[in-house]
N, C-alpha and C. Protein backbone atom coordinates (compact mmCIF):
# COMPACT_ATOMS: atom_id res chain seq x y z
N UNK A 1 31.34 131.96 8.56
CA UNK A 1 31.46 133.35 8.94
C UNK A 1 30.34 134.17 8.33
N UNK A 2 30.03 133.44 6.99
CA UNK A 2 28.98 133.97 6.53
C UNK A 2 27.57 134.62 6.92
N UNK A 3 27.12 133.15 8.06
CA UNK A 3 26.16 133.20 8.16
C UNK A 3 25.97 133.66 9.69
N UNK A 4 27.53 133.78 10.61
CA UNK A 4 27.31 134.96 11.80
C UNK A 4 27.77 136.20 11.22
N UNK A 5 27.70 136.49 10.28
CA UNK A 5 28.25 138.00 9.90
C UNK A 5 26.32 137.93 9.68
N UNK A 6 25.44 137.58 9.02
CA UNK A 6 24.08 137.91 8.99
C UNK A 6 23.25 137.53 10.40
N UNK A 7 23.34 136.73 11.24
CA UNK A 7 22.89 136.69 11.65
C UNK A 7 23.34 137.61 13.37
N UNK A 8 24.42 138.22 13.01
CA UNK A 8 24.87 139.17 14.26
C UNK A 8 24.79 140.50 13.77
N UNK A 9 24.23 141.55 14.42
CA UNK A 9 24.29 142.77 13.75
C UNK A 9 24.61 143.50 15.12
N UNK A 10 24.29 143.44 15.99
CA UNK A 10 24.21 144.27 17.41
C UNK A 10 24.98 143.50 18.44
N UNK A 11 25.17 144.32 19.75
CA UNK A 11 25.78 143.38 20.56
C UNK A 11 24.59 142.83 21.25
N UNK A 12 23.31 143.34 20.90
CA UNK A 12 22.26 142.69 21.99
C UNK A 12 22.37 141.09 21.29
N UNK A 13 22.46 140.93 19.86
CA UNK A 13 22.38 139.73 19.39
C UNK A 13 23.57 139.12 19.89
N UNK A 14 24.58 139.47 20.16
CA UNK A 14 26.08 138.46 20.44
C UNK A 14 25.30 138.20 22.28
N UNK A 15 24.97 138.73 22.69
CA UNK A 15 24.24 138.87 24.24
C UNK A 15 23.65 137.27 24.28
N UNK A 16 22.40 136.91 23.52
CA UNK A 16 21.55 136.02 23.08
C UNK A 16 22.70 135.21 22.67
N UNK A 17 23.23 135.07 21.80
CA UNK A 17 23.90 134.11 21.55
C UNK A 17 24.92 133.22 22.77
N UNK A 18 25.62 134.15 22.94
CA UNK A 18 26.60 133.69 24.34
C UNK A 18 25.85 133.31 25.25
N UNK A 19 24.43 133.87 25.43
CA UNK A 19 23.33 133.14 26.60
C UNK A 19 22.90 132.28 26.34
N UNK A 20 23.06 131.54 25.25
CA UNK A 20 22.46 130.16 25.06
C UNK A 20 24.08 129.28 24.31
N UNK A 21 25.13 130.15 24.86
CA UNK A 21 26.45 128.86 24.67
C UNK A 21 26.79 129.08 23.45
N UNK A 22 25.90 129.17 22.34
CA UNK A 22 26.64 129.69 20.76
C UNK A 22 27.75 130.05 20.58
N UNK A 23 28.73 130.99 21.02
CA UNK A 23 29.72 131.84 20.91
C UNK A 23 30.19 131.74 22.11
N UNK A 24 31.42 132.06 22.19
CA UNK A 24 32.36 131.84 23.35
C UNK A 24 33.18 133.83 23.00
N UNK A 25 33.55 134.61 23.93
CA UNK A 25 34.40 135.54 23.93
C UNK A 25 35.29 136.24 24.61
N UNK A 26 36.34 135.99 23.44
CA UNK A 26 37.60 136.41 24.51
C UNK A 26 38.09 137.58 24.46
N UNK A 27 37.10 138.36 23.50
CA UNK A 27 37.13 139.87 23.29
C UNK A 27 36.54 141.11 24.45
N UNK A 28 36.78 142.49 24.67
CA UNK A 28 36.54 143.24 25.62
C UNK A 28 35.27 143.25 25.95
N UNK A 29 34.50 143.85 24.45
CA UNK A 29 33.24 143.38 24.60
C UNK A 29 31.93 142.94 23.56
N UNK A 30 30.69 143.07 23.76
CA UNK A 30 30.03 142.41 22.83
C UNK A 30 29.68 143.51 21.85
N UNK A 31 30.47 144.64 21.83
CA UNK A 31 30.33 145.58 20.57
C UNK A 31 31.20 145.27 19.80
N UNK A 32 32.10 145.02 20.18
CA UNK A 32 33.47 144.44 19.56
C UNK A 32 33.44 143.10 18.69
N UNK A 33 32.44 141.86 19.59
CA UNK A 33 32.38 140.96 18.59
C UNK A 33 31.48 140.96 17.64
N UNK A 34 30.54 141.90 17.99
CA UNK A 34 29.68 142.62 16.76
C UNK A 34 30.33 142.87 15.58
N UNK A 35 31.54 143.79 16.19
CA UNK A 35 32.00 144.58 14.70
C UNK A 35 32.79 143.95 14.07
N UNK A 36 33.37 142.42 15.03
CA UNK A 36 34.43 141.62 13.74
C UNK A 36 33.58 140.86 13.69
N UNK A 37 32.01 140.07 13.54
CA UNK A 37 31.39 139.37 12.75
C UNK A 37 30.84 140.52 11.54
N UNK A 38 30.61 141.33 11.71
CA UNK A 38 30.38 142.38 10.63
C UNK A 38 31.09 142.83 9.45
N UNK A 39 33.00 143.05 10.15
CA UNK A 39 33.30 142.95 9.13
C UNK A 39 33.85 141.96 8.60
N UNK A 40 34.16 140.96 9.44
CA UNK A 40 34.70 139.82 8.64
C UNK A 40 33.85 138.87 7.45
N UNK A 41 32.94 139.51 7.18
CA UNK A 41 31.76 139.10 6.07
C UNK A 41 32.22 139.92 4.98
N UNK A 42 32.74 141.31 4.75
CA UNK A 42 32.55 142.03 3.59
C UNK A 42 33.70 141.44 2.90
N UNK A 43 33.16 141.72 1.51
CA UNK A 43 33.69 141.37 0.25
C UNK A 43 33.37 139.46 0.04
N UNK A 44 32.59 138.76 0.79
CA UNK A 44 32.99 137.15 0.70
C UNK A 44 31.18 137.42 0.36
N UNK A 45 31.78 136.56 -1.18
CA UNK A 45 30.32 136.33 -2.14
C UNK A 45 29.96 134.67 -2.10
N UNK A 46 29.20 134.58 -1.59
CA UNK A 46 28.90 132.83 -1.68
C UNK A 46 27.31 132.54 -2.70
N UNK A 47 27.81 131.69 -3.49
CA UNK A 47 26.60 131.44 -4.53
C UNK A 47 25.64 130.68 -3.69
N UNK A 48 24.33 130.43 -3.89
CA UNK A 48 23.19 130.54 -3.91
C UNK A 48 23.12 128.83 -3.17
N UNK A 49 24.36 128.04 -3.54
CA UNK A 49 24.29 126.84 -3.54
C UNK A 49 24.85 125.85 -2.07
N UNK A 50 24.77 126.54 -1.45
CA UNK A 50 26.05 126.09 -0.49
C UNK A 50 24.60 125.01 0.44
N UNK A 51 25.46 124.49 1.62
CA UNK A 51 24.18 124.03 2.41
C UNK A 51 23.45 124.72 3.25
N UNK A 52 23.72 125.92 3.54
CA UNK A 52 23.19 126.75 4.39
C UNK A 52 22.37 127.50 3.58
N UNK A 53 21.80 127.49 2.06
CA UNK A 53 21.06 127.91 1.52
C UNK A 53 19.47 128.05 1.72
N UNK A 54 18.78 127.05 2.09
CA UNK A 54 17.66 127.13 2.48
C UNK A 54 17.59 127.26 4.00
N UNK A 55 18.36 127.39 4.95
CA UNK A 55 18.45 127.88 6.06
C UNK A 55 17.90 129.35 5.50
N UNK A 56 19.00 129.99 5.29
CA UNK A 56 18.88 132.04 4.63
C UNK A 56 17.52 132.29 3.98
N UNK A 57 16.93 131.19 3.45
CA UNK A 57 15.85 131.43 2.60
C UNK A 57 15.00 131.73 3.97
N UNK A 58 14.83 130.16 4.67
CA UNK A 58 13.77 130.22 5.90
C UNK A 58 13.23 131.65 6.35
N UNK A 59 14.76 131.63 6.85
CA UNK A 59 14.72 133.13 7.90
C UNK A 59 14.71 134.06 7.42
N UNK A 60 15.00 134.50 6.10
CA UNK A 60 14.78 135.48 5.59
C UNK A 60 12.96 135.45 5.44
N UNK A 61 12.49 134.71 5.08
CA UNK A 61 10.92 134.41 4.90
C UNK A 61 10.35 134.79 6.08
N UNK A 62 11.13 134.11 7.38
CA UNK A 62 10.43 134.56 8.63
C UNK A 62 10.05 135.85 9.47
N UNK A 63 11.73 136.43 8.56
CA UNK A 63 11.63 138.46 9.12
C UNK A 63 11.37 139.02 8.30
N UNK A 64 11.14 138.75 7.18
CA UNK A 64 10.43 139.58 6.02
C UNK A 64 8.73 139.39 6.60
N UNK A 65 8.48 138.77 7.12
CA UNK A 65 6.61 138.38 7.18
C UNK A 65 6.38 139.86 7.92
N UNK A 66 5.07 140.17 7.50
CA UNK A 66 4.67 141.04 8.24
C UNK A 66 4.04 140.83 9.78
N UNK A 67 3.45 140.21 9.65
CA UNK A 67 3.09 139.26 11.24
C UNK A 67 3.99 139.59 12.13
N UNK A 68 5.46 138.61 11.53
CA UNK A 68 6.58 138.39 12.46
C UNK A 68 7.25 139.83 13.33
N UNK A 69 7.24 140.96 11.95
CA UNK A 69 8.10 142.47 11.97
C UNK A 69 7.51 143.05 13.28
N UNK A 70 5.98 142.78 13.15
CA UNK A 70 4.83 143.61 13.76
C UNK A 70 4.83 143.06 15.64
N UNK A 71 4.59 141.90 15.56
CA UNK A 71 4.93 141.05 16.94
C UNK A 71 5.81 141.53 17.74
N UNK A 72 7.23 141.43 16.38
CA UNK A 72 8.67 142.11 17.60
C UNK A 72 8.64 143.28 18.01
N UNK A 73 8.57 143.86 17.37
CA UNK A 73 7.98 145.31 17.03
C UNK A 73 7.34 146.18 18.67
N UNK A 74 6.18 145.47 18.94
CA UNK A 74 4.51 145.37 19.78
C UNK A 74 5.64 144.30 20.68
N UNK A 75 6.46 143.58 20.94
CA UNK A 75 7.13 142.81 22.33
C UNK A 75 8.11 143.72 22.74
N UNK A 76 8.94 144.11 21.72
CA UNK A 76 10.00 145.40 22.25
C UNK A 76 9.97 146.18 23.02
N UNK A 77 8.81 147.16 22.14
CA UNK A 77 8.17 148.56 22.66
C UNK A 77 7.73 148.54 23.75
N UNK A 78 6.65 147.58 23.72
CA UNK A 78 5.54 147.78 24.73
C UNK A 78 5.41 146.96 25.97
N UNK A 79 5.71 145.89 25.25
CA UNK A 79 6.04 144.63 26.49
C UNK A 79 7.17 143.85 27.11
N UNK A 80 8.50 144.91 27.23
CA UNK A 80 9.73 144.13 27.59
C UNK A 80 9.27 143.53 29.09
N UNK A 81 8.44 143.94 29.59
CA UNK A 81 8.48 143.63 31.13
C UNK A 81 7.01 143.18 31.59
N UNK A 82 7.12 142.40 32.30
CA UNK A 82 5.60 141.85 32.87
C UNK A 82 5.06 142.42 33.70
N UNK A 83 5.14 143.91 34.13
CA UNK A 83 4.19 145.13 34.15
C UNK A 83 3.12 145.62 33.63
N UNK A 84 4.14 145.44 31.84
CA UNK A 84 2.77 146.07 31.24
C UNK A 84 2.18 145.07 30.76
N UNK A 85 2.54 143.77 30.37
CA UNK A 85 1.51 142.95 30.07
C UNK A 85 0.54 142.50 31.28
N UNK A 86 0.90 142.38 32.81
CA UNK A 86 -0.07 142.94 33.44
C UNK A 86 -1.51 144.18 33.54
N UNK A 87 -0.83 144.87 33.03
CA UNK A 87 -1.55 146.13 32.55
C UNK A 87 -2.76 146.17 31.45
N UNK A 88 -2.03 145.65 30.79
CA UNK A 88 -2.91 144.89 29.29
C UNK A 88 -3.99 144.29 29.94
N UNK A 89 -3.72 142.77 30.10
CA UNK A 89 -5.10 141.77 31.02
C UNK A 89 -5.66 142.83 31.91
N UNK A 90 -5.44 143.67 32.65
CA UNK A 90 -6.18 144.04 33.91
C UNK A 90 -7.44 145.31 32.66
N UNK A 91 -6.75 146.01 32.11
CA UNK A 91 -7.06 146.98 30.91
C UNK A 91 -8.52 145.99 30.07
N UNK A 92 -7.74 145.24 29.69
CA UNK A 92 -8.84 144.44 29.18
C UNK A 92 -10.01 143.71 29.69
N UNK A 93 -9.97 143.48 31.10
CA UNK A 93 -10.95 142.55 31.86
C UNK A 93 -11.91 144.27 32.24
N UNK A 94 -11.24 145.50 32.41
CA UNK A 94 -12.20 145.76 32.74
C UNK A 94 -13.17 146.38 31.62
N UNK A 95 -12.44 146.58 30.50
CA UNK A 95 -13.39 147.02 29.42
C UNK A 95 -14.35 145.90 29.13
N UNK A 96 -14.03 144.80 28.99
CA UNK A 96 -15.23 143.64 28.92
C UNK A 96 -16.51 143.74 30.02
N UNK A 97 -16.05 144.40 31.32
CA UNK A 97 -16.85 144.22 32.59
C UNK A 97 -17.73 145.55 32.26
N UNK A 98 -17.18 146.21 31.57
CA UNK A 98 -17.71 147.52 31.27
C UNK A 98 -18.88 147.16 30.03
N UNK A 99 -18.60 146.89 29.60
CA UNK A 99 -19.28 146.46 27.86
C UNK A 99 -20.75 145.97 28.68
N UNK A 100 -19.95 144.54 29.76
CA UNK A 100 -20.86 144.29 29.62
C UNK A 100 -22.05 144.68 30.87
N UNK A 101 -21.90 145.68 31.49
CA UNK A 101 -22.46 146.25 32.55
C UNK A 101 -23.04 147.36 31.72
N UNK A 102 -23.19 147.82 30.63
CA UNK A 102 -23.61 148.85 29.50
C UNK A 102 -24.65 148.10 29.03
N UNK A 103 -24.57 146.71 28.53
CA UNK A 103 -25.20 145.68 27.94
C UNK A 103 -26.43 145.26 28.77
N UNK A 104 -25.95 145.21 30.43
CA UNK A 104 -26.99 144.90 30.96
C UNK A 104 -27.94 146.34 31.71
N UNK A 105 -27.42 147.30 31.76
CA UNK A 105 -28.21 148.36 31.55
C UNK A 105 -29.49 148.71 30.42
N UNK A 106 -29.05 148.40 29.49
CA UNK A 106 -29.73 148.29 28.38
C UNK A 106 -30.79 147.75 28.15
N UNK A 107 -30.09 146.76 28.21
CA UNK A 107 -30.92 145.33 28.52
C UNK A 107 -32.61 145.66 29.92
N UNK A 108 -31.57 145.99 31.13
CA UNK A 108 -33.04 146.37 32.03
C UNK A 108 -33.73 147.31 31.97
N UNK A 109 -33.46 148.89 30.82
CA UNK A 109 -34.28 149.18 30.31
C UNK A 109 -35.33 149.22 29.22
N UNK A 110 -34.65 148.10 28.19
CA UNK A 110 -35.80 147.65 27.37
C UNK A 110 -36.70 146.91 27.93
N UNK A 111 -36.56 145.71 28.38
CA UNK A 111 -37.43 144.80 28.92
C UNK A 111 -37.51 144.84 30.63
N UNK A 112 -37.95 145.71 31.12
CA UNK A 112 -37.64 145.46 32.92
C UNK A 112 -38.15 144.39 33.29
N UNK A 113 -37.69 144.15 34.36
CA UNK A 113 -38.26 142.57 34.90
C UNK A 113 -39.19 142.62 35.34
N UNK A 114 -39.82 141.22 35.45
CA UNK A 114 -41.80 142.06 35.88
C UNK A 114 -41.46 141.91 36.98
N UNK A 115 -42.77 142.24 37.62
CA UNK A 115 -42.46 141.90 39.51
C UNK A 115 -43.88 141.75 39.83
């Protein structure tokens, strides 16, 4: 219980879970099984030792990283939908086409081509 009382906080997380079979519910809804993995954790102290110990370490290591925070963060916001990461590539191909159409401007006025 321990370790779905930490690893469930929202119903978007009970969502994910039940979508990949984890959890089964026979409750109204996934706010609900939110709030009894939530509270069915308080007050239960488990020492440091159990086997699920270096599991908690892992993942705690993994969402503490800054990398990791920043990624979800930048996938949430910006990129739930393959619109805007469309947007992005198209954004980006043309600033490169740009750069380099600046580059070759440049370029044919330093050295023009002979003729």
């Amino acid at each position: 219980m321990n370790f779905l009382d930490k690893l469930v906080n929202t119903a978007h997380d009970v969502q994910i879970l039940q979508k990949h079979g984890i959890i089964e519910s026979m409750l109204s809804g996934e706010e609900e099984v939110a709030l009894f993995f939530n509270q069915s954790g308080v007050g239960v102290l488990i020492d440091g030792d159990h086997y699920l110990a270096d599991l908690f370490k892992r993942v705690n290591k993994h969402c503490g990283s800054r990398y990791h925070r920043y990624r979800a963060k930048l996938s949430r916001d910006y990129f739930n939908n393959p619109w805007s990461i469309i947007a992005l590539i198209a954004a980006t191909l043309l600033l490169c086409l740009t750069i380099l159409l600046s580059f070759m401007s440049v370029y044919a006025y330093i050295r023009p081509p002979s003729s």
